[in-house]
Protein backbone atom coordinates (compact mmCIF):
# COMPACT_ATOMS: atom_id res chain seq x y z
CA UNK A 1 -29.31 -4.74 22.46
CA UNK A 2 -27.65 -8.04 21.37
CA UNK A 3 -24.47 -9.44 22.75
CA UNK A 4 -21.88 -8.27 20.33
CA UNK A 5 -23.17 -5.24 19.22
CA UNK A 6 -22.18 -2.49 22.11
CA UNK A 7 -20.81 0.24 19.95
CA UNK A 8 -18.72 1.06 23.64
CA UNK A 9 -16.88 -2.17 23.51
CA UNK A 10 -13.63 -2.31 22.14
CA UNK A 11 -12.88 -3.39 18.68
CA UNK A 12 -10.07 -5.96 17.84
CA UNK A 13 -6.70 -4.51 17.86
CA UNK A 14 -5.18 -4.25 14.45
CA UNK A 15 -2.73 -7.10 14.21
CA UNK A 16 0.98 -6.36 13.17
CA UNK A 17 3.65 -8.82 11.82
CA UNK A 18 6.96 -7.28 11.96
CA UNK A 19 9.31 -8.04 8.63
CA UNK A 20 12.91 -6.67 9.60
CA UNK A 21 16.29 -8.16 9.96
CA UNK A 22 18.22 -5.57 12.22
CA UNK A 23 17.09 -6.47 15.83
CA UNK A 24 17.14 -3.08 17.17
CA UNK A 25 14.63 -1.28 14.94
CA UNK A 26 12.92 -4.48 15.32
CA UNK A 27 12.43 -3.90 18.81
CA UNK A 28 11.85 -0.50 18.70
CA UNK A 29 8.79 -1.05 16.76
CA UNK A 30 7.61 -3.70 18.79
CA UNK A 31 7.75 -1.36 22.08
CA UNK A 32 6.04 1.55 19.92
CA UNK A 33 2.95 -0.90 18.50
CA UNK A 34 2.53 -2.81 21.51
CA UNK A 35 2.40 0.30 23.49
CA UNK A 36 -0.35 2.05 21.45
CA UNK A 37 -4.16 0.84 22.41
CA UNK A 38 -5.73 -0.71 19.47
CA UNK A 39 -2.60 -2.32 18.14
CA UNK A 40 -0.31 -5.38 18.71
CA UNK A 41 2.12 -7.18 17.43
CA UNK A 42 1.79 -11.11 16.78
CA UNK A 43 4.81 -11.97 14.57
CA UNK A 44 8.35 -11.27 14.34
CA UNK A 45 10.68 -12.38 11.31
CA UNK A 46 14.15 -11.76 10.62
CA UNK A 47 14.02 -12.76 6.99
CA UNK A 48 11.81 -12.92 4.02
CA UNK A 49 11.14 -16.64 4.58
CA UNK A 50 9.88 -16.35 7.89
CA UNK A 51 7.70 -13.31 7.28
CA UNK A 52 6.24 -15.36 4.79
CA UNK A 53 5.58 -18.36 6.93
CA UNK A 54 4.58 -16.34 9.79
CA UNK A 55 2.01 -14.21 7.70
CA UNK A 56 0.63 -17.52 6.83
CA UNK A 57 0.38 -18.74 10.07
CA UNK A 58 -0.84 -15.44 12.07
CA UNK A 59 -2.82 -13.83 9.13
CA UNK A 60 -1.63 -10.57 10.68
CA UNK A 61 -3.95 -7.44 9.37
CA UNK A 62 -0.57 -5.72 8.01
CA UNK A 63 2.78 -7.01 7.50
CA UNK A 64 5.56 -3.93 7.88
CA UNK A 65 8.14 -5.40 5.47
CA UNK A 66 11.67 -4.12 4.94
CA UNK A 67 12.86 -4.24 1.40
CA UNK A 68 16.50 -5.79 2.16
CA UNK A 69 16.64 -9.23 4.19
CA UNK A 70 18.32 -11.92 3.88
CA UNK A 71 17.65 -15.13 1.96
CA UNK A 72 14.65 -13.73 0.07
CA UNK A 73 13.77 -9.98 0.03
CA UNK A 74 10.92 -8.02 0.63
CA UNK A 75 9.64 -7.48 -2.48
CA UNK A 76 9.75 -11.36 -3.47
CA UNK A 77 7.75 -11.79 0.19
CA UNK A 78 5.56 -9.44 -0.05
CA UNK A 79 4.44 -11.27 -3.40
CA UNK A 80 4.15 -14.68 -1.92
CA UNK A 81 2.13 -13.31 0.92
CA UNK A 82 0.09 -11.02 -1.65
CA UNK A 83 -0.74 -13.82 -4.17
CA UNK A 84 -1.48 -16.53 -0.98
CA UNK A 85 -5.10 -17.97 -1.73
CA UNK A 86 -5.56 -16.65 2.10
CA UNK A 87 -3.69 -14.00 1.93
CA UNK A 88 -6.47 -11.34 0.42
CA UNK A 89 -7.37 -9.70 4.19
CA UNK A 90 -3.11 -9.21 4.69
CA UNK A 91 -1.89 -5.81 4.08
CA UNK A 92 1.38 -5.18 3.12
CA UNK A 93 3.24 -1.53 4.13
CA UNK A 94 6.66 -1.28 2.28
CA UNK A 95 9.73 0.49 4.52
CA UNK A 96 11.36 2.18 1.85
CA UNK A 97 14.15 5.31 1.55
CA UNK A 98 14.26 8.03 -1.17
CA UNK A 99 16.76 6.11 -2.93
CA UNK A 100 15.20 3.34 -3.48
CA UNK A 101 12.41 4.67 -5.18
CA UNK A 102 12.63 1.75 -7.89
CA UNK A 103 12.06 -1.02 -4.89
CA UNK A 104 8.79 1.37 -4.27
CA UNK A 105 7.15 0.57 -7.85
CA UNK A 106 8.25 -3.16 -7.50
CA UNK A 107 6.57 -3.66 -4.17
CA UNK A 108 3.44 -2.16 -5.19
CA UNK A 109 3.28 -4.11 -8.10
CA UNK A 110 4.06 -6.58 -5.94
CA UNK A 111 0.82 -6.41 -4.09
CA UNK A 112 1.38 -3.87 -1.49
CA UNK A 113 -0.99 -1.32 -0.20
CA UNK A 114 1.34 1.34 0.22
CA UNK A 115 5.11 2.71 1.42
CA UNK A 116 6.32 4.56 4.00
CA UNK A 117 9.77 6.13 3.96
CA UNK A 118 12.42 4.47 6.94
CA UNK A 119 12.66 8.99 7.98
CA UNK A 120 9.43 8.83 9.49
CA UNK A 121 8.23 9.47 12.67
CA UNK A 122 6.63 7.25 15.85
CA UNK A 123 3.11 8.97 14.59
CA UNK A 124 3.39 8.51 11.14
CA UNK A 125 4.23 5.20 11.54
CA UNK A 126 1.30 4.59 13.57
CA UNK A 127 -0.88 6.38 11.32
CA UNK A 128 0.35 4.68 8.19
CA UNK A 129 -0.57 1.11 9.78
CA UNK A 130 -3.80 2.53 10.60
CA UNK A 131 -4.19 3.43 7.66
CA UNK A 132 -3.11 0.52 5.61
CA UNK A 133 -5.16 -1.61 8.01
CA UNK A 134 -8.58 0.13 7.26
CA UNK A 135 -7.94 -1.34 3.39
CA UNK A 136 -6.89 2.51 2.23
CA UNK A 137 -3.43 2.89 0.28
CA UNK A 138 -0.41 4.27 1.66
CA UNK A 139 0.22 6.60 -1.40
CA UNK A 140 1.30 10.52 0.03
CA UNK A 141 0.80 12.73 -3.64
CA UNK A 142 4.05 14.31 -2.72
CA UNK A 143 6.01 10.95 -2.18
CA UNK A 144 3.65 9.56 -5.70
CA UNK A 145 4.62 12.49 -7.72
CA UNK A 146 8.27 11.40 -6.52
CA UNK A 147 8.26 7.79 -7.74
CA UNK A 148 6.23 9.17 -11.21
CA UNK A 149 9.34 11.12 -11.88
CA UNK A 150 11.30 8.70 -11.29
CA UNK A 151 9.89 6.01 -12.84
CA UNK A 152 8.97 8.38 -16.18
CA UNK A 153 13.15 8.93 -16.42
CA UNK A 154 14.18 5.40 -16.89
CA UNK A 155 12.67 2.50 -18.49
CA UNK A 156 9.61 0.79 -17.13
CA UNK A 157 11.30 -2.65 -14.88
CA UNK A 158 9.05 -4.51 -16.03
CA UNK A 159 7.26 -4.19 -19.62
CA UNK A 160 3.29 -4.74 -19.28
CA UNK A 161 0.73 -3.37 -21.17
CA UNK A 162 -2.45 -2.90 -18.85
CA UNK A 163 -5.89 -3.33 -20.71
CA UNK A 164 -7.57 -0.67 -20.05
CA UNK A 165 -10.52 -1.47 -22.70
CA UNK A 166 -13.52 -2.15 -20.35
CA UNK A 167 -13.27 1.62 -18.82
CA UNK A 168 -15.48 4.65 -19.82
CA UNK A 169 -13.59 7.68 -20.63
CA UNK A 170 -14.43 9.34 -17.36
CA UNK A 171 -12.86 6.47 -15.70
CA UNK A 172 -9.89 6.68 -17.34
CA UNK A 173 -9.58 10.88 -16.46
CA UNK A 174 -10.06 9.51 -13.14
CA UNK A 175 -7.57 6.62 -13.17
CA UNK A 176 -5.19 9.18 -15.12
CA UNK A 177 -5.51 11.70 -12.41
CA UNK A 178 -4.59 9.20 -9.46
CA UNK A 179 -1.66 7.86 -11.03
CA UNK A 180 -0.31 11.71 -11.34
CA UNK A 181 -0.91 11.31 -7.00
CA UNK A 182 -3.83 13.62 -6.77
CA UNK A 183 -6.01 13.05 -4.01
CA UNK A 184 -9.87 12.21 -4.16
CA UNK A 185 -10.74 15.94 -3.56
CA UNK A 186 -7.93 17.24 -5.97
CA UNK A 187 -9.42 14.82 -8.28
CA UNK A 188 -12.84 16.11 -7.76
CA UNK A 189 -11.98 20.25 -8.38
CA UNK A 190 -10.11 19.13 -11.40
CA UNK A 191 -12.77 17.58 -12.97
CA UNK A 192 -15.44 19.58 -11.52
CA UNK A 193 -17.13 16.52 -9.88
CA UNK A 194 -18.41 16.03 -6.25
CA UNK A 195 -15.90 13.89 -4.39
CA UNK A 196 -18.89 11.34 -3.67
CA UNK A 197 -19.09 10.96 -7.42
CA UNK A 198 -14.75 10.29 -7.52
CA UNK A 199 -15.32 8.07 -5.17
CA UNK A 200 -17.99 5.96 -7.02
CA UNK A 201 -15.74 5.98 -10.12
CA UNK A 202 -12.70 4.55 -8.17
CA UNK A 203 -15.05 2.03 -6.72
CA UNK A 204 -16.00 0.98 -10.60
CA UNK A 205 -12.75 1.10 -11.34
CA UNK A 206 -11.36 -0.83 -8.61
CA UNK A 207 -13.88 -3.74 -9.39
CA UNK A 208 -12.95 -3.71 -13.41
CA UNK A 209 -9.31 -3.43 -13.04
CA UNK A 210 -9.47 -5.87 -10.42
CA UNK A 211 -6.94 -4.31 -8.12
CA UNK A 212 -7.14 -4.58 -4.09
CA UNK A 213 -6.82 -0.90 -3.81
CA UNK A 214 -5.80 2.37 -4.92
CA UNK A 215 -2.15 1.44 -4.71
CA UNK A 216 -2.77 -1.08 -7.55
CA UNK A 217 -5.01 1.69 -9.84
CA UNK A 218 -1.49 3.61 -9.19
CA UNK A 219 0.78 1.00 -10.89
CA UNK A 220 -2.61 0.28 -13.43
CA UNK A 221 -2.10 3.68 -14.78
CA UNK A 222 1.66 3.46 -15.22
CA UNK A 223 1.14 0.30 -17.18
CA UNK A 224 -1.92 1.62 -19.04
CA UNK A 225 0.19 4.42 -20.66
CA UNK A 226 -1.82 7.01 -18.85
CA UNK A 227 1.09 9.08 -16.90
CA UNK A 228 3.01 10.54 -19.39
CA UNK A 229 4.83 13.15 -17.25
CA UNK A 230 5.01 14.29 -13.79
CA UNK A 231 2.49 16.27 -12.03
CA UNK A 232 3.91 20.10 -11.91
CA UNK A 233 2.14 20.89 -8.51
């Protein structure tokens, strides 16, 4: 066996920047990551400049960004870090509340791979940067299904009209169907596919659509005039 290739050696730990302003939940965080094997943080910023700067610098695998910060928020950061000519390999995870479900839509349009509400707990947390981190979306169906509704009751913040031309009409049932926050094997009894065969149709349209991940194929089917009301499950 080559040097390198030991599937018993340890793999890199997944590298967190932290993005808050409020030292204390700062630090908490910092204690939980750094204590978990497979994790660490590298970066710490109390503002939306320097989790920009530092993102740049450390090319952390996920950036958890609070939405409120001073001197530039994390929505605006969370763009610049997004839209980076290096900054395709940095993940993004949104700290959000249930009121602020419009800051949610923003941020993923922003570029972000997913939210996770401020309630949560030590092992969701954990999970979720796991998550984010293995280039999956952060995107709960129940917390989705929230933001549709919302979203669906007030007008769109910003008006764009995806093109959604260059996809078959299975892709767009499919693309239709994760927007409404069904899951790949929701998806997959609703249409009476094999979850394999989902899975090959979000890969298509991933690569058409040209979005990161399924975060973006959310926001692609708002845009695209493909969620017309809220999922009733």
């Amino acid at each position: 066996m080559t040097a390198g290739t030991d599937p018993h050696q340890p793999s890199q730990p997944v590298r967190v920047l932290l993005a808050e302003d409020q030292v204390l939940i700062r630090d908490s965080f910092k204690l939980l990551i750094d204590a978990t094997p497979g994790m660490a943080v590298v970066g710490e910023a109390g503002t939306g400049t320097e989790a920009v700067l530092l993102a740049r610098r450390h090319r952390p695998d996920v950036v958890l960004m609070d939405v409120r910060m001073p001197d530039m928020d994390g929505i605006e950061a969370t763009r610049r870090i997004c839209a980076a000519p290096d900054g395709a390999d940095v993940r993004v995870l949104i700290l959000t509340t249930f009121d602020l479900d419009e800051y949610v839509y923003a941020s993923l349009r922003a570029g972000a791979s997913g939210f996770l509400l401020k309630s949560a707990t030590a092992t969701e947390l954990l999970t979720a940067i796991q998550v984010v981190a293995a280039g999956e979306a952060l995107l709960a169906p129940s917390v989705t299904r929230r933001l549709i509704t919302e979203f669906l009751q007030g007008p769109r913040p910003v008006p764009v009209v995806r093109d959604l031309d260059g996809i078959t009409p299975r892709e767009r049932e499919v693309l239709a169907l994760i927007g409404k926050g069904m899951s790949n094997s929701e998806i997959a009894g609703h249409l009476h596919l094999t979850v394999g065969t989902v899975k090959t149709h979000i890969g298509r349209l991933l690569a058409k659509l040209h979005a990161r991940d399924r975060a973006q194929l959310v926001i692609a089917a708002y845009e695209g005039g493909l969620v017309t009301e809220p999922s009733s499950r």
